[in-house]
Protein backbone atom coordinates (compact mmCIF):
# COMPACT_ATOMS: atom_id res chain seq x y z
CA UNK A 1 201.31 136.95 155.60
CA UNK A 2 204.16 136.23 153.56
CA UNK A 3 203.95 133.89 151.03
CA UNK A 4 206.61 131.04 152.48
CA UNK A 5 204.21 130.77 155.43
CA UNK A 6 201.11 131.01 153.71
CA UNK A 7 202.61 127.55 151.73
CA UNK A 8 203.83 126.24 155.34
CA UNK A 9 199.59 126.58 156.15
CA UNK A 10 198.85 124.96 153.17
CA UNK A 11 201.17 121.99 153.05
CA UNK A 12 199.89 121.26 156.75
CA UNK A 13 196.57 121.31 155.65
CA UNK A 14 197.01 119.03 153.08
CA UNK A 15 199.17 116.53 155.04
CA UNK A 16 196.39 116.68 157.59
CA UNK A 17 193.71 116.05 154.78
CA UNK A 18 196.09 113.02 153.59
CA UNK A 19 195.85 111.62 156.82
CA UNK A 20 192.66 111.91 157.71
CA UNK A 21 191.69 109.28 154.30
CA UNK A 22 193.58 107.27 156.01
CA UNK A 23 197.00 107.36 154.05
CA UNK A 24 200.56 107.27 154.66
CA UNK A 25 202.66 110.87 154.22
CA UNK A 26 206.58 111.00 154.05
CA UNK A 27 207.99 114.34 154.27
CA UNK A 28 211.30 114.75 152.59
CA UNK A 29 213.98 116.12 154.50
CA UNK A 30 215.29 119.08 153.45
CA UNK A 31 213.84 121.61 150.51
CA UNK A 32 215.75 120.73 148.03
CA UNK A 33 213.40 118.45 145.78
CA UNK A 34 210.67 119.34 143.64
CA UNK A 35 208.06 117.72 145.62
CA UNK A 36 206.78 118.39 149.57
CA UNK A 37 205.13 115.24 150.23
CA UNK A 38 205.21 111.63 149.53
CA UNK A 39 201.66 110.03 149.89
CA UNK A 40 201.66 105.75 149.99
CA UNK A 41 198.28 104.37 148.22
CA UNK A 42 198.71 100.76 149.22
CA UNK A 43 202.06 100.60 147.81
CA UNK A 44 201.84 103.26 145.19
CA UNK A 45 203.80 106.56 146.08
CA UNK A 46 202.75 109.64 144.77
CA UNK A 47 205.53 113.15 144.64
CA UNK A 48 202.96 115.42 145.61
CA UNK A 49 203.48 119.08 145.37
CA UNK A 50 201.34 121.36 147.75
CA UNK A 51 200.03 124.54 146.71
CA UNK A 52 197.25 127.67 148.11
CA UNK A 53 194.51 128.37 145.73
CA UNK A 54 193.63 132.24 145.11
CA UNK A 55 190.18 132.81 144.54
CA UNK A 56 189.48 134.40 141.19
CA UNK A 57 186.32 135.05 139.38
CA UNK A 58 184.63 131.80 140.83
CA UNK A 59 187.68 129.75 140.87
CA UNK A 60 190.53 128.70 142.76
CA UNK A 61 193.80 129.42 140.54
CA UNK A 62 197.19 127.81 141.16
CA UNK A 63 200.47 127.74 139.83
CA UNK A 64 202.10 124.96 138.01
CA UNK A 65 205.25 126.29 138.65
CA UNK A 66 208.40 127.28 141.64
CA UNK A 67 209.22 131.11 141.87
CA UNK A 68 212.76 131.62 143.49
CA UNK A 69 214.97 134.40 143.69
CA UNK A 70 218.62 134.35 142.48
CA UNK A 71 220.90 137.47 141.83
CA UNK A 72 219.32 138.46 138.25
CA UNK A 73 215.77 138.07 140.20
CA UNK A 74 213.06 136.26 140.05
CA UNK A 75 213.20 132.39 138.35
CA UNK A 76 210.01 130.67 137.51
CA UNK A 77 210.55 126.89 137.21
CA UNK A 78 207.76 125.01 135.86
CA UNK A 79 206.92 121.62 136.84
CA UNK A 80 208.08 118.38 135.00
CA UNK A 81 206.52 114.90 134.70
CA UNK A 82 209.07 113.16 136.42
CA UNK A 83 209.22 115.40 139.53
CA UNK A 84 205.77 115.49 140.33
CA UNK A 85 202.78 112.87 140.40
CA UNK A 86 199.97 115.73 141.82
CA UNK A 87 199.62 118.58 142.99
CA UNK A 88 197.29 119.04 146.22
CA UNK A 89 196.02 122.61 146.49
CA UNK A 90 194.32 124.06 149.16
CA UNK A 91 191.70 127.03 148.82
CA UNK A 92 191.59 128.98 152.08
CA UNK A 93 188.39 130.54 150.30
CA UNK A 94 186.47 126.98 150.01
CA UNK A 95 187.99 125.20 153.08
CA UNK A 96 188.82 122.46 150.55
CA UNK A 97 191.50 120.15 149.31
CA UNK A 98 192.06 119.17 145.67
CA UNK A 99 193.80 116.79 144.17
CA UNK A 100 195.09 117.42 140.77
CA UNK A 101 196.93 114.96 138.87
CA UNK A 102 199.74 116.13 136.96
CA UNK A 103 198.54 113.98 133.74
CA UNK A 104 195.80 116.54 133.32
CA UNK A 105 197.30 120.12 133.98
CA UNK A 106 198.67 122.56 131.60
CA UNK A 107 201.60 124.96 131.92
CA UNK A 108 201.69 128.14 134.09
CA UNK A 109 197.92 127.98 135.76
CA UNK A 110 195.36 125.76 136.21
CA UNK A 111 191.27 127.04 137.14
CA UNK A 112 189.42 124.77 139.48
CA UNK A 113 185.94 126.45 139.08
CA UNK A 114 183.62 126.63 141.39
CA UNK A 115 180.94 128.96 140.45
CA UNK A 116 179.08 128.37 137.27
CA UNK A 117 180.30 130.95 134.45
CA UNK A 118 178.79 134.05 133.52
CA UNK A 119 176.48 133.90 130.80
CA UNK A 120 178.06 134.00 127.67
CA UNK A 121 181.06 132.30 128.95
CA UNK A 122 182.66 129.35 127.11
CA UNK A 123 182.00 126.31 128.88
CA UNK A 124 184.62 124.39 127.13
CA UNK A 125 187.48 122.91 128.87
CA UNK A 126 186.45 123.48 131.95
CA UNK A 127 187.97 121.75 134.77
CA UNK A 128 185.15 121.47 137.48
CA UNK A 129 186.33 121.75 141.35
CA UNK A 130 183.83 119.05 142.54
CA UNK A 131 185.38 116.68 139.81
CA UNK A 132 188.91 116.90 141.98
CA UNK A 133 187.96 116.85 145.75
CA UNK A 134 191.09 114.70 147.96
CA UNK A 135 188.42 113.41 149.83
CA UNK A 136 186.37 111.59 147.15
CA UNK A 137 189.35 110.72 145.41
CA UNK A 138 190.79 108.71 148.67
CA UNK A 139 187.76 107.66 150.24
């Protein structure tokens, strides 16, 4: 599956999610802003950007940035405060929704983990899937 559709999947999923906790979702019109979704919390909005989870060594990894293609190749645009409130990524591989605000990620990836760590593994810093499920964050 290429990867525009697999994002088309996603985004649905999450709007579904969205709606499902009861909440209002505006779609912007057009592709030309840095956000695909605009969730209403009683009167807050929220620029929410959608994105798939891969599944990698017991946890979902996603990007915190845009890849597009221009005519010197491939552009990687990360994401600014500003453009986006949260990012809501599915993982096909836990049939889950997160919600991620942008106030807590990084630059370039973020790990939701879901498995403990191997033994031995630093246990530092780590950003716990269960600790950023849409569902207990809007119920």
């Amino acid at each position: 599956m290429n990867p525009s559709r697999r994002g088309d999947i996603s985004e649905s999923i999450v709007l579904s999610a969205l709606m499902r906790c009861g909440l209002t979702v505006s779609i912007p019109f057009g592709d030309s802003d840095r956000y695909d979704l605009v969730v209403d919390e009683d009167g807050e909005l929220f620029r929410v950007q959608c994105k798939t989870g891969s599944w990698v060594n017991g946890t979902v990894r996603f990007k915190l940035y845009s890849s597009t293609v221009d005519e010197e190749g491939r552009v990687d645009q990360s994401y600014e405060p500003g453009e986006v409130d949260a990012f809501a990524v599915y993982a096909p591989q836990t049939d889950e929704v997160y919600w991620v605000p942008m106030s807590v990620t990084g630059t370039g990836e973020m790990r939701l983990r879901v498995e403990d760590p191997s033994a031995g593994a630093p246990r530092s810093r780590i950003n716990w899937a269960d600790e950023f499920r849409l569902t207990d964050r809007f119920s």
